[in-house]
Protein backbone atom coordinates (compact mmCIF):
# COMPACT_ATOMS: atom_id res chain seq x y z
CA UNK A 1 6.03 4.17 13.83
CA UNK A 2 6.15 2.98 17.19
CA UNK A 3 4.87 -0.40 17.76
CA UNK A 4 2.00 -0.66 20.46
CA UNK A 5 2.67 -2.92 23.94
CA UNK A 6 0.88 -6.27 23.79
CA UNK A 7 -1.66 -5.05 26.36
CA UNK A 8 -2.61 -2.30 23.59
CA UNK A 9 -2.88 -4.33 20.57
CA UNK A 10 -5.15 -7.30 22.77
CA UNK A 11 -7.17 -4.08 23.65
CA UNK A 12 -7.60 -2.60 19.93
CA UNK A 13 -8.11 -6.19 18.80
CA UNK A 14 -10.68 -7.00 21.75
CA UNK A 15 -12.75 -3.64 19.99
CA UNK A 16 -12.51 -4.77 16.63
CA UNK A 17 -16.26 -5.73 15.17
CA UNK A 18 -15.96 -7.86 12.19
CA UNK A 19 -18.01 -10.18 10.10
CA UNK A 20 -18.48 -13.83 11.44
CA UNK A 21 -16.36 -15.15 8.30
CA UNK A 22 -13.35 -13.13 9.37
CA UNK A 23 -11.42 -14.49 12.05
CA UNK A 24 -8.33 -12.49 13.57
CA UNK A 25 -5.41 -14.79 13.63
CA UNK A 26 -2.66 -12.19 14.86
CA UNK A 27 -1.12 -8.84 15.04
CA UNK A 28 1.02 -7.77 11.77
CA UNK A 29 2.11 -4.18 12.57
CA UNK A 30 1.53 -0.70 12.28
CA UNK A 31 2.10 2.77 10.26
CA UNK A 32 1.79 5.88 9.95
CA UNK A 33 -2.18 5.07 8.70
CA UNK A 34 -3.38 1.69 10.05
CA UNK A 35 -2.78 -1.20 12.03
CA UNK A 36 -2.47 -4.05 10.18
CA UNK A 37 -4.05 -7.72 11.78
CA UNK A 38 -3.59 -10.82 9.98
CA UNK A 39 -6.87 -12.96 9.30
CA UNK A 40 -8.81 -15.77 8.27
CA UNK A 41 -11.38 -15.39 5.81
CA UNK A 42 -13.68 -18.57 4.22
CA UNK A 43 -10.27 -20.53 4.35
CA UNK A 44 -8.17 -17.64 2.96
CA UNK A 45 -5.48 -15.49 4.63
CA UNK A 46 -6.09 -11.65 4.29
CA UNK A 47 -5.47 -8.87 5.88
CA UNK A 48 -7.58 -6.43 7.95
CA UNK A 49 -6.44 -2.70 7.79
CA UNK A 50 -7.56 -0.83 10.81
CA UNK A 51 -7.73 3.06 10.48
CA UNK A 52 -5.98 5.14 13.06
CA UNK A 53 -8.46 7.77 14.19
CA UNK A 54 -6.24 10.49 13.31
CA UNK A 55 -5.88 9.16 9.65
CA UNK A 56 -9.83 8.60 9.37
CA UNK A 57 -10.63 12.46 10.77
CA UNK A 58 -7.23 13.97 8.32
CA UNK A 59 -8.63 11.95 4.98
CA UNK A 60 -12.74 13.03 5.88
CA UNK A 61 -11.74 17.00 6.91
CA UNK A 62 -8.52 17.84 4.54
CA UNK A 63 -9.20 15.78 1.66
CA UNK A 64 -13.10 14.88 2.02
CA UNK A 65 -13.02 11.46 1.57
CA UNK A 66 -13.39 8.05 3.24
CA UNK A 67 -10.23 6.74 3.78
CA UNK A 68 -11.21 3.05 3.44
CA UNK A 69 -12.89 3.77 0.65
CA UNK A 70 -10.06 5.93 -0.93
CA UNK A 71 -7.40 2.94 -0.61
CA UNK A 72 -10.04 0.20 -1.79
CA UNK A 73 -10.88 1.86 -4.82
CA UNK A 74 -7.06 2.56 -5.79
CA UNK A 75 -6.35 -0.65 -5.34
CA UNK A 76 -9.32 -1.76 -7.05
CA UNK A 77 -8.65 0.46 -10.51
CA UNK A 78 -4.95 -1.19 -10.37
CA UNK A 79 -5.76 -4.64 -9.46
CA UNK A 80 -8.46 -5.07 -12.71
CA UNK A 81 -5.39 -4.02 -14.76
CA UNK A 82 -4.12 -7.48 -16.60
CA UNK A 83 -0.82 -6.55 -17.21
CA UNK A 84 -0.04 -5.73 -14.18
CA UNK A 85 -2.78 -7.90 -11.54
CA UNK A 86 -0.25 -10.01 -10.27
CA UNK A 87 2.09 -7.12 -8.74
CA UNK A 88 -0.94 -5.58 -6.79
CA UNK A 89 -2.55 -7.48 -3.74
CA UNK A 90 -5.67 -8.19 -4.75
CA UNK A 91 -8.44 -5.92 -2.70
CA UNK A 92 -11.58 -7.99 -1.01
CA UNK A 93 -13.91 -6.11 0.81
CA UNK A 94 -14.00 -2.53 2.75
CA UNK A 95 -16.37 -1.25 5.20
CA UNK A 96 -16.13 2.92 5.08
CA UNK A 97 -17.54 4.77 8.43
CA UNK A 98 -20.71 4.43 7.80
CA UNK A 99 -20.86 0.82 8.46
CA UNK A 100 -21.56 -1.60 11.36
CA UNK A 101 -18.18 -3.46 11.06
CA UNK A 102 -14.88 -1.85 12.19
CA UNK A 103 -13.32 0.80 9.83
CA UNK A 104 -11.09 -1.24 7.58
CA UNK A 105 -10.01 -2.48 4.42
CA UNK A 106 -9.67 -6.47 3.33
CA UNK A 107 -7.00 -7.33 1.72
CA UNK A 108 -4.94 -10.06 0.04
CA UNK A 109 -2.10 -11.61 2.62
CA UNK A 110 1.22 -11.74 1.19
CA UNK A 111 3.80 -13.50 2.46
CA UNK A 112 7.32 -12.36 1.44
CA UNK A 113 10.08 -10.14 1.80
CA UNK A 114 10.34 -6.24 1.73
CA UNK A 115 12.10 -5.26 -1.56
CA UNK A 116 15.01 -3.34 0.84
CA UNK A 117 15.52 -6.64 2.42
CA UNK A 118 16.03 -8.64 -0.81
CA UNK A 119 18.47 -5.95 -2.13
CA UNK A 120 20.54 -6.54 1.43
CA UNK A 121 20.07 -10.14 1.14
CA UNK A 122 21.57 -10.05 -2.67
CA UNK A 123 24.05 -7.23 -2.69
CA UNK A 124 22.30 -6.28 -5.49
CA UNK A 125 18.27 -5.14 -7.41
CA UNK A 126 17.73 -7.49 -9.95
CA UNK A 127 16.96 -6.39 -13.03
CA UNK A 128 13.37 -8.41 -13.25
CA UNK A 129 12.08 -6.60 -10.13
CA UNK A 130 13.54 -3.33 -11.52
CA UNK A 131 11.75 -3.47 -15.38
CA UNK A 132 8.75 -5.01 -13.37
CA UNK A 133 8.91 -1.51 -11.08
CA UNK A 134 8.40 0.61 -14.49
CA UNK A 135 5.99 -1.76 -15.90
CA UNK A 136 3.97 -0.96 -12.97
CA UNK A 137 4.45 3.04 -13.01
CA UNK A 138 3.92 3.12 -16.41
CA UNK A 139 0.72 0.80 -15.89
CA UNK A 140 -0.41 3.26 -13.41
CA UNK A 141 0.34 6.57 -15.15
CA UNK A 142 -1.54 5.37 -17.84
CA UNK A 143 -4.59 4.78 -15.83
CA UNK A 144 -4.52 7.90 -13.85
CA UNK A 145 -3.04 6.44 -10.72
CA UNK A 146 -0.43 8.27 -8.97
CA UNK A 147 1.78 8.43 -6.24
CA UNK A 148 2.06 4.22 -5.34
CA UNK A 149 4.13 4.97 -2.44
CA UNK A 150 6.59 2.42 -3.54
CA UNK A 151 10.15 3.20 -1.50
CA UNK A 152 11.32 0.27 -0.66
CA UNK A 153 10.27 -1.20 2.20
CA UNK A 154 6.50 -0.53 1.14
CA UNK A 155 6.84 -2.98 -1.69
CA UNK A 156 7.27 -6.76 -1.00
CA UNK A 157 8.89 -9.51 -3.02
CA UNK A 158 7.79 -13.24 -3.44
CA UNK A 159 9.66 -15.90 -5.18
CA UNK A 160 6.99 -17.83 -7.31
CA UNK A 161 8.13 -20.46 -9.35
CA UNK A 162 12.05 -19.38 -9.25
CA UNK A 163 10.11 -15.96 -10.46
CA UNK A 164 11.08 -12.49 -7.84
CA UNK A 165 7.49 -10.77 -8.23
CA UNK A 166 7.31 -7.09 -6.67
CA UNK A 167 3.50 -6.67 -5.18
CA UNK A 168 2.06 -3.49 -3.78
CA UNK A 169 -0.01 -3.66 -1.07
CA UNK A 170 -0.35 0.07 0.15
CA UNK A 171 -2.67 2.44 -1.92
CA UNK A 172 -3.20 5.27 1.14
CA UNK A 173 -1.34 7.54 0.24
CA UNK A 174 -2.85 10.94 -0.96
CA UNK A 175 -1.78 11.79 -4.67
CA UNK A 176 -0.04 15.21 -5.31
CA UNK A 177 -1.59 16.08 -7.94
CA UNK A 178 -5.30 15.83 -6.38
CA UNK A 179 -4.06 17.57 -3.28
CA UNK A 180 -0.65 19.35 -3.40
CA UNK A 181 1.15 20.83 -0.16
CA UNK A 182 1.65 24.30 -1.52
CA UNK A 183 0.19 26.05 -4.53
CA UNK A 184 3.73 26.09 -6.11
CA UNK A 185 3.74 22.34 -6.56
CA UNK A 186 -0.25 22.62 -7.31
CA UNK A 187 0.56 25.21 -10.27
CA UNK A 188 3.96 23.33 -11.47
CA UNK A 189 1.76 20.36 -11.98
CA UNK A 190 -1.02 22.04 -13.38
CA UNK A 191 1.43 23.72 -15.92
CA UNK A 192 3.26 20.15 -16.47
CA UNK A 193 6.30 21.54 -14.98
CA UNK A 194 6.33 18.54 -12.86
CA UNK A 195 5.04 15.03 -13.83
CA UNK A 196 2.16 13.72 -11.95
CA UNK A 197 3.85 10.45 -11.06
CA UNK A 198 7.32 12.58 -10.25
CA UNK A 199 7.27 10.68 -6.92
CA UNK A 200 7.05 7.39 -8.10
CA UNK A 201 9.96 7.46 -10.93
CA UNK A 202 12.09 9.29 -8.31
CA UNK A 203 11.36 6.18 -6.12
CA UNK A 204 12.42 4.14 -8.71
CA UNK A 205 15.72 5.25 -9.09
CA UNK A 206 15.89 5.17 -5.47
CA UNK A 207 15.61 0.95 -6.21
CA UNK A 208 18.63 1.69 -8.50
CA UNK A 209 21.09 3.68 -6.24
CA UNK A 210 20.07 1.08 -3.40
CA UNK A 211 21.11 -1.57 -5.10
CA UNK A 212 24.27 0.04 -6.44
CA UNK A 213 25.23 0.76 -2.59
CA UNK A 214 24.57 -2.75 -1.76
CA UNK A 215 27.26 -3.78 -4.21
């Protein structure tokens, strides 16, 4: 995704309404979903997740539900799991369509490295942040939570206490299995044909063969 010119992200942050306790400190990036600003919350760094329009009006017409609301509550469900609460950027606040404040989701800031840029970095995936990738998918599976949109670049790694943690931070993305592209994948779910976290343990082994290339 194309990042905007400075004029354009001093205009979109000029028209952001937020809370007096949040306080934009900068301009993280984008994607295909949101624009991401970095902020200051009662002391804490966080992250503001601004809708794109075009994300807000595909999630309300083609899916029928609140995008903001969507992401916050699958991050939510994964985030009050124990076993897995410290992989998952923990979710603070979201304000849906229908309220005063800007369109966006609150999030944890995490400060790190993508997992593609650790496997560069390394020549190689260690083996903690691969069993920690399964501990997660099976976490998720578990709990009804599909689809983490984990490739590589989407998850980030920090290094606590000599410790390489994987977190997830993105929870947008629409499941298959709620809302599949073509009634072929709709029925091969349905039938169990096809796993309902298919996507996720393919990404997995995407972790593997990337860090086999990087060797």
């Amino acid at each position: 995704m194309k990042k905007p010119s400075d004029q354009q992200i001093t205009a979109l942050q000029r028209s952001l309404s937020m809370p007096t306790d949040i306080e934009i400190t900068g301009y993280l990036g984008t994607g295909a979903r949101a624009h991401v600003f970095k902020a200051n919350m009662g002391g804490n760094n966080v992250i503001v997740k601004v809708y794109r329009e075009e994300a807000i009006q595909k999630y309300h017409h083609k899916y029928g539900v609140d995008i903001a609301e969507f992401e916050y509550q699958r991050n939510q469900s994964l985030f009050s799991l124990e076993s897995i609460k410290k992989h998952i950027a923990q979710p603070f606040r979201v304000y849906p369509s229908s309220n005063k404040y800007t369109h966006c989701m609150i999030q944890e800031y995490i400060s790190g490295r993508t997992l593609k840029d650790l496997i560069i970095e390394l020549g190689h995936l260690p083996r903690e942040v691969l069993e920690a990738g399964y501990r997660i998918v099976r976490q998720a599976e578990e709990n009804g939570v599909h689809d983490l949109d984990i490739s590589s670049k989407n998850v980030m790694i920090v290094d606590q206490r000599d410790e390489l943690i994987p977190k997830l931070y993105d929870f947008n993305l629409m499941p298959q299995c709620q809302h599949a592209p073509n009634p072929f994948l709709w029925l091969a779910i349905k039938l169990g044909i096809r796993a309902r976290s298919y996507r996720d343990y393919r990404n997995l082994k995407k972790w593997e063969k990337r860090g086999r290339d990087a060797r």
